[in-house]
N, C-alpha and C. Protein backbone atom coordinates (compact mmCIF):
# COMPACT_ATOMS: atom_id res chain seq x y z
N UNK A 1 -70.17 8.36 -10.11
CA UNK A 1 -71.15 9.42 -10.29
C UNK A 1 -71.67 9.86 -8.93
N UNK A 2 -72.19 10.94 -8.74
CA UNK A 2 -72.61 11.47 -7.61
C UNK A 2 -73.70 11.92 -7.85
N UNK A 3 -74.50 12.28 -6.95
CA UNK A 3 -75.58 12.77 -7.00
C UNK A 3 -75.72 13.73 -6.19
N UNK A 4 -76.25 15.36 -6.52
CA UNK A 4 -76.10 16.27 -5.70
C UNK A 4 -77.56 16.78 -4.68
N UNK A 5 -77.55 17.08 -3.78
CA UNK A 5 -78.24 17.68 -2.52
C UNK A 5 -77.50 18.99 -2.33
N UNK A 6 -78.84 20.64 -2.50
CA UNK A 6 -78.03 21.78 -2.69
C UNK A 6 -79.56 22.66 -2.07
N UNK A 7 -78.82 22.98 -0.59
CA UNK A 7 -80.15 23.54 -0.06
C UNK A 7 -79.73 24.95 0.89
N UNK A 8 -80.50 25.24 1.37
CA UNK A 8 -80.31 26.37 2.12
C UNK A 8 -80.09 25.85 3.53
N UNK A 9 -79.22 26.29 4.54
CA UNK A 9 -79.55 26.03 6.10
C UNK A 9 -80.76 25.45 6.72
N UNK A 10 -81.86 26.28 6.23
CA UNK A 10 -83.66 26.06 6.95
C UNK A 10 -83.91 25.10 6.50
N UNK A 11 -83.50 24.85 4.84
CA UNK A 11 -83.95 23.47 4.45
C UNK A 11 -83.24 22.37 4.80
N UNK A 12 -82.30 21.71 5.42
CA UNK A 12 -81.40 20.89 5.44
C UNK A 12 -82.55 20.08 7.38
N UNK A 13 -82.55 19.24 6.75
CA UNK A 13 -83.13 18.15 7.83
C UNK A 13 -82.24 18.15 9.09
N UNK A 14 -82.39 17.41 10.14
CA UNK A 14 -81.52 17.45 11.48
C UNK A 14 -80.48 16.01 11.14
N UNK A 15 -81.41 14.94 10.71
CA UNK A 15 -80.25 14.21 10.03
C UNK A 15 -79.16 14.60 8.74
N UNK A 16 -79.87 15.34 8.12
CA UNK A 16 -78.52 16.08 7.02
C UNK A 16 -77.22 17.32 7.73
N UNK A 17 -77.76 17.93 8.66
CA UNK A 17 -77.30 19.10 9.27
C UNK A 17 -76.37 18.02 10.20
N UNK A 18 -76.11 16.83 10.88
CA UNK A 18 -75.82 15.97 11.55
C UNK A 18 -74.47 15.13 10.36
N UNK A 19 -75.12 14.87 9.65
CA UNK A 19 -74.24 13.93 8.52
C UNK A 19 -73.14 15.72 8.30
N UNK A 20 -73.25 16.58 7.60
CA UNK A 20 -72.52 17.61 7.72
C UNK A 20 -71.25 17.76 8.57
N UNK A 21 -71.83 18.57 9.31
CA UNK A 21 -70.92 18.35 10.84
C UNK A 21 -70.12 17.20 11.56
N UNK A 22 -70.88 15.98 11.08
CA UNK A 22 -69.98 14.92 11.62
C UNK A 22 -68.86 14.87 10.89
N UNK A 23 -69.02 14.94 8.92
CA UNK A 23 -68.20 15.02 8.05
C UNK A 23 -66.80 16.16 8.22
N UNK A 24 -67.46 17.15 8.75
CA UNK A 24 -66.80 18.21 8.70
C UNK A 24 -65.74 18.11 9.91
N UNK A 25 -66.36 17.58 10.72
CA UNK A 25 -65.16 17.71 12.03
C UNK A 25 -64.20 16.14 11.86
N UNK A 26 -64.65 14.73 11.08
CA UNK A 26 -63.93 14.06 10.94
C UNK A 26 -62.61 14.69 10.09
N UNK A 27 -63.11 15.13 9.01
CA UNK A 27 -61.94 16.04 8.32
C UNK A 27 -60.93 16.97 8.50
N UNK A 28 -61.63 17.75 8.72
CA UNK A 28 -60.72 19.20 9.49
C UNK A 28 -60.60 19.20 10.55
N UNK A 29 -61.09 18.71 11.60
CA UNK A 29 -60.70 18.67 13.33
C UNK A 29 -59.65 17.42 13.33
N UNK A 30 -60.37 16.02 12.89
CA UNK A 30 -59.73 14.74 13.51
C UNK A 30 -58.44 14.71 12.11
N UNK A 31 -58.82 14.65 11.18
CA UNK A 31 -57.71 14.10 10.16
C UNK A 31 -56.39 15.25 9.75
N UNK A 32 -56.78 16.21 10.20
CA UNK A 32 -55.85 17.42 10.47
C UNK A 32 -55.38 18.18 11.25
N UNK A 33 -55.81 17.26 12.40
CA UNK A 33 -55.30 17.42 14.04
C UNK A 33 -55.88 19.03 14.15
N UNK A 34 -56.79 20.19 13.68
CA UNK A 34 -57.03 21.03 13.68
C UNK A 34 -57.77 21.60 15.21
N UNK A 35 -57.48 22.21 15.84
CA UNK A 35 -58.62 22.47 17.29
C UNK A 35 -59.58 23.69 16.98
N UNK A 36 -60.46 23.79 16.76
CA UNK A 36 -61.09 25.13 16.17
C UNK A 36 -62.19 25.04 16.34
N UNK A 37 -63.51 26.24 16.31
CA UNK A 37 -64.82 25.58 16.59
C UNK A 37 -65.42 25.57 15.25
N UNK A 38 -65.74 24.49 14.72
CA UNK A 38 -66.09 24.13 13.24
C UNK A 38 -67.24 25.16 12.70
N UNK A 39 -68.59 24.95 13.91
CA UNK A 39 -69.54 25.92 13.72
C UNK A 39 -69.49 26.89 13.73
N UNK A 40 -69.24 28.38 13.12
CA UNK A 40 -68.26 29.40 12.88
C UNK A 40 -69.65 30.60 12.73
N UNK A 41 -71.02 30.51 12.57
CA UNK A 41 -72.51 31.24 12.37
C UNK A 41 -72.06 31.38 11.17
N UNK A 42 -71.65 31.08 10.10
CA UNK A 42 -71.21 30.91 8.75
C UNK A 42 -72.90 29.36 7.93
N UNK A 43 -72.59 29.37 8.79
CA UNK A 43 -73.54 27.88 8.34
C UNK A 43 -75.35 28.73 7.77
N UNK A 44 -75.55 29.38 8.85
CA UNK A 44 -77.00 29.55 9.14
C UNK A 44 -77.30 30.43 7.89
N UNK A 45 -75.89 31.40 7.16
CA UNK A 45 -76.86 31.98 5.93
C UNK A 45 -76.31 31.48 4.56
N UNK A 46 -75.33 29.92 4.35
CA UNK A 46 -74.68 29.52 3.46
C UNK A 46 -75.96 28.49 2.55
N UNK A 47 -75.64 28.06 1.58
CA UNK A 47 -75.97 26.84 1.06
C UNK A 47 -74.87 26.05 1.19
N UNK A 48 -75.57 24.59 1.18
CA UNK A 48 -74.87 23.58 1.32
C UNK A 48 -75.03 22.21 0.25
N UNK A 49 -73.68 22.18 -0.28
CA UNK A 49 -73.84 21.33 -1.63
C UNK A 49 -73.36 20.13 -1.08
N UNK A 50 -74.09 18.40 -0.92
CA UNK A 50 -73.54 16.94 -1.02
C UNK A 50 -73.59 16.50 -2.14
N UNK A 51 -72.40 15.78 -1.57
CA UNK A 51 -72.77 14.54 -2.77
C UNK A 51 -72.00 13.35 -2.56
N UNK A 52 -73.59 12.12 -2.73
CA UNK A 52 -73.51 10.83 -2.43
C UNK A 52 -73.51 10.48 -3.46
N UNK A 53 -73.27 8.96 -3.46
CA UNK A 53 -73.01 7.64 -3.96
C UNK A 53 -74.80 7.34 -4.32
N UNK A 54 -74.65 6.21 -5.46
CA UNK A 54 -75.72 5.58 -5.58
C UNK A 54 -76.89 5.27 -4.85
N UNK A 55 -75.94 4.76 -3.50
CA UNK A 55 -76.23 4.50 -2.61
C UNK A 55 -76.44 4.94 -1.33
N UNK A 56 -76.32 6.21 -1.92
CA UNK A 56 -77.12 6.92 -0.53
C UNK A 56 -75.61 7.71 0.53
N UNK A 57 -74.73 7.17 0.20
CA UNK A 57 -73.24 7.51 0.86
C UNK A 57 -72.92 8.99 1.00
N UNK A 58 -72.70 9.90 1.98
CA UNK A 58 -72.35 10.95 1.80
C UNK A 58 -70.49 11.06 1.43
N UNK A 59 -70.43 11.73 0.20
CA UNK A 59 -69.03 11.79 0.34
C UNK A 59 -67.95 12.77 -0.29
N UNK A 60 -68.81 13.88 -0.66
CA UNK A 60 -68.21 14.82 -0.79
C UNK A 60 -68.86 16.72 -0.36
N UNK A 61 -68.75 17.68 -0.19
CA UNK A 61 -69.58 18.60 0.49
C UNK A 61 -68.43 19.81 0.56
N UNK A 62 -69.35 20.76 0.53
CA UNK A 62 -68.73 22.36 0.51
C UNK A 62 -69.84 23.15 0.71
N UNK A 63 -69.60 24.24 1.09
CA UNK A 63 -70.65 25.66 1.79
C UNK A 63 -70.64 26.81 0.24
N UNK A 64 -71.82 27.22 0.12
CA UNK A 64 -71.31 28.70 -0.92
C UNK A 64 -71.72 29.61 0.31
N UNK A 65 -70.95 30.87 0.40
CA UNK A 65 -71.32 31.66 1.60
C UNK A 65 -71.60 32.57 1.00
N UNK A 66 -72.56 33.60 1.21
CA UNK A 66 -72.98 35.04 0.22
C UNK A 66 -72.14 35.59 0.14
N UNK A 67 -72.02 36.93 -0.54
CA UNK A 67 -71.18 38.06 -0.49
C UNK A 67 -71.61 38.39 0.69
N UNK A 68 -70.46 39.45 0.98
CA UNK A 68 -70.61 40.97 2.20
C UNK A 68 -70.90 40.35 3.79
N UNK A 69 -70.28 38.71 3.44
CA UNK A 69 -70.30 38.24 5.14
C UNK A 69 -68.66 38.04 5.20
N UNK A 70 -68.17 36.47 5.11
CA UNK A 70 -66.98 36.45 5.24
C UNK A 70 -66.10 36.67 4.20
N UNK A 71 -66.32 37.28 3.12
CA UNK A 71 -65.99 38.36 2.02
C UNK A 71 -66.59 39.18 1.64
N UNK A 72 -66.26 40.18 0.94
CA UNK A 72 -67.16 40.84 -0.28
C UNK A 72 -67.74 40.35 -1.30
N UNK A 73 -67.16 39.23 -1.72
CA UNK A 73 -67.42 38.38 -2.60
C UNK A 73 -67.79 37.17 -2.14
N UNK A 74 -68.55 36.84 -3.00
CA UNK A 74 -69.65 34.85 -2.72
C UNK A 74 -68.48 34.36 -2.32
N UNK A 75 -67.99 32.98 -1.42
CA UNK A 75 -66.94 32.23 -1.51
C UNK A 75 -67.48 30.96 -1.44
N UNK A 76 -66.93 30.01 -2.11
CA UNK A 76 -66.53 28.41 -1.53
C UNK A 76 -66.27 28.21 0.05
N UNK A 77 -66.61 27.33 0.49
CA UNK A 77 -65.67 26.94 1.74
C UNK A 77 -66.03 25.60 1.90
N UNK A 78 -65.30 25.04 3.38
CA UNK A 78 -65.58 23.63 3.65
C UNK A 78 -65.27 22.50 2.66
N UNK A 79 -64.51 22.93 1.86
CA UNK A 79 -64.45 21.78 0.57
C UNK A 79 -63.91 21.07 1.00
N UNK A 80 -64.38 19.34 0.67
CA UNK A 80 -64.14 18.20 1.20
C UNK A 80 -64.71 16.71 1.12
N UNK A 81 -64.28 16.12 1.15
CA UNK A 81 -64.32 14.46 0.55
C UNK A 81 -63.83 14.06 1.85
N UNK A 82 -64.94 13.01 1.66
CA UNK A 82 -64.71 11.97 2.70
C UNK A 82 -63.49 11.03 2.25
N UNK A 83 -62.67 10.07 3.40
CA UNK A 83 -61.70 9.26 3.15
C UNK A 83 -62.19 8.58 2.45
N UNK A 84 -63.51 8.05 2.10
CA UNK A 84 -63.96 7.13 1.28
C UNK A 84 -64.13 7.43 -0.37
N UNK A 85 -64.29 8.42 -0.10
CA UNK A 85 -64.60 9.66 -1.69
C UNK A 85 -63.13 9.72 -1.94
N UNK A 86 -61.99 10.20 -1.89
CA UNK A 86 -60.58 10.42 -1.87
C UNK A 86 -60.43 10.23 -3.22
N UNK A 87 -59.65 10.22 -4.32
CA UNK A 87 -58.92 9.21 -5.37
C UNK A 87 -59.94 8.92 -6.38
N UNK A 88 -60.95 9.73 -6.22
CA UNK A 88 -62.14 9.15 -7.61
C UNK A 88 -62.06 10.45 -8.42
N UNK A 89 -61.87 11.42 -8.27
CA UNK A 89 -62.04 12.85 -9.24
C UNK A 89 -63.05 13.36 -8.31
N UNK A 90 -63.83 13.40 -7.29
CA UNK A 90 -64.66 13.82 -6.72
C UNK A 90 -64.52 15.29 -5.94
N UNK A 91 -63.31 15.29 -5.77
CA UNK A 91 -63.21 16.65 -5.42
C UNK A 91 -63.50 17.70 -6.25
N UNK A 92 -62.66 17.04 -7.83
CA UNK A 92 -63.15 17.65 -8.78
C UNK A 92 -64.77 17.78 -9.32
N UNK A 93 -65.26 17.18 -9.28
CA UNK A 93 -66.75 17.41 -9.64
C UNK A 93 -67.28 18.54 -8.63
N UNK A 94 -67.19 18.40 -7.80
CA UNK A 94 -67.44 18.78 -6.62
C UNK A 94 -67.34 20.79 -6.51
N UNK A 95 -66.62 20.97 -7.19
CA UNK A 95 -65.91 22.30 -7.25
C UNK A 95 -66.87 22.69 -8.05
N UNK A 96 -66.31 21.79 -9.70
CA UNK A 96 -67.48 22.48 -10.87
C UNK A 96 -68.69 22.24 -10.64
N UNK A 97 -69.49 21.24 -9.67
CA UNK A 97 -70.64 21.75 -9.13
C UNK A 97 -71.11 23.31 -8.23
N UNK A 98 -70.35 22.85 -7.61
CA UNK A 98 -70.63 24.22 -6.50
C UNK A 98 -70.09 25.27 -7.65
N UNK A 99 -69.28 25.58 -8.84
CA UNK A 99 -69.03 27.20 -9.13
C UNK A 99 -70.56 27.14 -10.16
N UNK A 100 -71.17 26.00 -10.55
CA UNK A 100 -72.12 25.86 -11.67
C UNK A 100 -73.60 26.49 -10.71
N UNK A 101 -73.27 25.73 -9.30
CA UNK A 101 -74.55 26.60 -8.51
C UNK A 101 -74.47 28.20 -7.87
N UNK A 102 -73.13 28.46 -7.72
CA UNK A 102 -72.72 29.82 -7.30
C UNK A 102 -73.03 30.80 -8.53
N UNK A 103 -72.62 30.26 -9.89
CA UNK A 103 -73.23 31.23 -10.78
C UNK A 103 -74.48 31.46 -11.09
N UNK A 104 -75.62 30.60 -10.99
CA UNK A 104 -76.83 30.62 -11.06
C UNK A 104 -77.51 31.97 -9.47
N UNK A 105 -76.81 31.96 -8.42
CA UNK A 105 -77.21 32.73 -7.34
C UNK A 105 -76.65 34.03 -7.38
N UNK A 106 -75.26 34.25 -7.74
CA UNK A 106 -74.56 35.54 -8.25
C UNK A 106 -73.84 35.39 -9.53
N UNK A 107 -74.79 35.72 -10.80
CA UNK A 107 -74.21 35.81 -11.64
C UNK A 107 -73.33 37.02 -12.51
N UNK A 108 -72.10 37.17 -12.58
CA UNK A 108 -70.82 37.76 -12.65
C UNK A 108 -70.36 38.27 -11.62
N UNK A 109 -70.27 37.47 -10.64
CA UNK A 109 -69.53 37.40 -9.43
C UNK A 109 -68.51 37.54 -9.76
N UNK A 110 -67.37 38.10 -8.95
CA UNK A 110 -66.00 37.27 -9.00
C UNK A 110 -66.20 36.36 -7.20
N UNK A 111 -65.65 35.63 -7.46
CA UNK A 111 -65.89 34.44 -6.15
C UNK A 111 -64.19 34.67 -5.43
N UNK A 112 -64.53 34.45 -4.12
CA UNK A 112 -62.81 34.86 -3.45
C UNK A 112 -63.34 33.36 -2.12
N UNK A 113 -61.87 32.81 -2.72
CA UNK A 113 -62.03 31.49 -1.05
C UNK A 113 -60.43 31.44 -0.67
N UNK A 114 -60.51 31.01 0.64
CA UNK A 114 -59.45 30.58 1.70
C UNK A 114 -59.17 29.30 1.29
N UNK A 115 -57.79 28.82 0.73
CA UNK A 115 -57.50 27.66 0.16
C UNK A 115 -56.35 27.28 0.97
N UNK A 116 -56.53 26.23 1.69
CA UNK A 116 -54.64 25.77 2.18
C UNK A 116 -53.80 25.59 1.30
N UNK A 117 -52.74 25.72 1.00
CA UNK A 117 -51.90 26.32 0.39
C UNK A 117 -51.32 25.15 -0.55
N UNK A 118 -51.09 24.02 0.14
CA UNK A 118 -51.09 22.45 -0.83
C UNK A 118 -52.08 22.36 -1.94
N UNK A 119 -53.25 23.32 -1.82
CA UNK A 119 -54.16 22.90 -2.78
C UNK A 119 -54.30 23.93 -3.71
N UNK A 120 -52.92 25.10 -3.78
CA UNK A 120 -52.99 26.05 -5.03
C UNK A 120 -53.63 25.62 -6.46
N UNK A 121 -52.35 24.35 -7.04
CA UNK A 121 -52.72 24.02 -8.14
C UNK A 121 -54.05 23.90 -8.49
N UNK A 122 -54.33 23.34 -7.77
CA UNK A 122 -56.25 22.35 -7.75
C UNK A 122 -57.19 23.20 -7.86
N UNK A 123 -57.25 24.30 -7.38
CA UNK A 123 -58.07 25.58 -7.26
C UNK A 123 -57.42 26.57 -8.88
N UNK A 124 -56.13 26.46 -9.25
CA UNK A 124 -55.57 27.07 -10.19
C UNK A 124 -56.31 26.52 -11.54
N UNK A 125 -56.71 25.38 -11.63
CA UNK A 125 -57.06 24.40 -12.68
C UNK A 125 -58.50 25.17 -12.88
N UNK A 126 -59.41 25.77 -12.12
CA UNK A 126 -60.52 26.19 -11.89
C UNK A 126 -60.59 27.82 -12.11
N UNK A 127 -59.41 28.38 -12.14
CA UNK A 127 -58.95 29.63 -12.69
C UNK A 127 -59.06 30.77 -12.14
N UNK A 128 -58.95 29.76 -10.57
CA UNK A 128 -58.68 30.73 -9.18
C UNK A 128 -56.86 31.16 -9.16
N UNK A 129 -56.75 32.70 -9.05
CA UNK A 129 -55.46 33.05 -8.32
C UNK A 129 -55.34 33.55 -7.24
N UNK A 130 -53.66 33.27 -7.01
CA UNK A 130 -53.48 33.59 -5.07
C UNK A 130 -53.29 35.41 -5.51
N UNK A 131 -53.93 35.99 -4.14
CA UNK A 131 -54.87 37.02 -3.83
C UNK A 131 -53.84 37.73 -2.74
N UNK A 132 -53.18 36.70 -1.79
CA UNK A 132 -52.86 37.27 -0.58
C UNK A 132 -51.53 36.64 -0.69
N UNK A 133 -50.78 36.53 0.56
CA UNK A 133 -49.42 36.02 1.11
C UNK A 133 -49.77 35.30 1.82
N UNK A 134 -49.46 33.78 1.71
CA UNK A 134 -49.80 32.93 2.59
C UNK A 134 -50.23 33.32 4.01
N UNK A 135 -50.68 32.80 4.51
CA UNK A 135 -51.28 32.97 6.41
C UNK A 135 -51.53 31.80 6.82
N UNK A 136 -51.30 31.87 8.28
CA UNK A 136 -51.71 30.77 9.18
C UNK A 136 -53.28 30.46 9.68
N UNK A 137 -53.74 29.37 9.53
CA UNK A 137 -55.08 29.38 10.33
C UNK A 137 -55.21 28.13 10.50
N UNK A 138 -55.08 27.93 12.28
CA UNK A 138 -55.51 26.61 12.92
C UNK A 138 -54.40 25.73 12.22
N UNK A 139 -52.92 26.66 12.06
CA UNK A 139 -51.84 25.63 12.29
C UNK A 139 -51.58 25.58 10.85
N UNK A 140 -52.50 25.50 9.58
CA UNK A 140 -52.25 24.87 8.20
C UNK A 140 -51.94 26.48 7.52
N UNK A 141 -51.09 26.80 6.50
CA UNK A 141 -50.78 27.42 5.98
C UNK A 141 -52.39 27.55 4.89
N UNK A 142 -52.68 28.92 4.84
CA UNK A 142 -53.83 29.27 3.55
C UNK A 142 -53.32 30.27 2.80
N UNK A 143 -54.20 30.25 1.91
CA UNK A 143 -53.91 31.66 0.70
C UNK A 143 -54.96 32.86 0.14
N UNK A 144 -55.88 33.42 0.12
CA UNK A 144 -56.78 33.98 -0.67
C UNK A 144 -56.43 33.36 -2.11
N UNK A 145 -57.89 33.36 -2.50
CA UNK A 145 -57.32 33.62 -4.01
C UNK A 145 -59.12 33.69 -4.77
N UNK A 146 -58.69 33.79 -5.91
CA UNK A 146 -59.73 34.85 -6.62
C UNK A 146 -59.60 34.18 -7.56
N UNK A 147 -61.33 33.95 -8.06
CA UNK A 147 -62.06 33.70 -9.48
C UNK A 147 -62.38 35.20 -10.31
N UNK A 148 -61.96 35.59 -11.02
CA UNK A 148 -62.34 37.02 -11.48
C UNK A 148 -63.46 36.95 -12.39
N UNK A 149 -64.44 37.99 -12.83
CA UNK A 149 -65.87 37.40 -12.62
C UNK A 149 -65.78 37.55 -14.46
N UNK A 150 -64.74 37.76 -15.00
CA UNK A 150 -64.78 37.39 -16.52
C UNK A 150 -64.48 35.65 -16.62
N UNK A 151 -63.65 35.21 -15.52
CA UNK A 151 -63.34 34.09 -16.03
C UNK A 151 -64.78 33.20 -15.37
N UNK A 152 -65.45 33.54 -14.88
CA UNK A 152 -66.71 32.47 -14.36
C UNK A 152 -67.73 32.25 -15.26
């Protein structure tokens, strides 16, 4: 079970904004050999969804970003589990959390996110489709793809 933490930028403490970022660059910088600058000014107008352990553990986390910044449409981003989180369904919760809080902020959205391309299915299960023709970014193959705002 997890327990969720779902705040705005201003609200997020210097130790939470810290646990974030550390998470974020162990993942996508170190575990995906990625070189990129993580902090992207994407952060400062997103919410930010955790989620720990019983015990206080951070171990899973994703961004909702508004419309009319890095889409037209609300997106997901940053989705991600810690190595420790991995293999529990947590990614999965994790998703239907964040689309359960994205609909409460834009409701009949259609939602559009940047998915690496290994993770079609996983995003497909959620009743996202690919949008674009694969592309490169920071080396990993991605896709667009689209929640259409009947299916949310």
């Amino acid at each position: 079970m997890l327990h969720w933490s779902f705040k705005a930028f201003s609200d997020l403490t210097p130790f939470e904004l810290y646990e974030i970022l550390k998470a974020r660059q162990a993942v996508f910088i170190v575990e995906q050999h990625c070189t990129y600058l993580d902090a992207d000014d994407y952060d400062q107008i997103s919410y930010h969804l955790v989620g720990r352990s019983d015990a206080g553990e951070f171990l899973a986390y994703c961004r909702i970003v508004p419309p009319h910044t890095k889409y037209n449409e609300p997106s997901i981003g940053r989705v991600m589990t810690t190595a420790k989180g991995r293999g529990r369904g947590y990614g999965k919760l994790l998703m239907a959390e964040a689309l359960s809080r994205l609909h409460l902020l834009y409701p009949n959205s259609p939602i559009r996110i940047g998915a690496q391309l290994y993770l079609e299915r996983f995003y497909n299960d959620f009743g996202f489709i690919r949008c674009s023709a694969p592309y490169d970014e920071d080396g990993i193959a991605h896709i667009e793809m689209l929640l259409c705002a009947k299916d949310t």
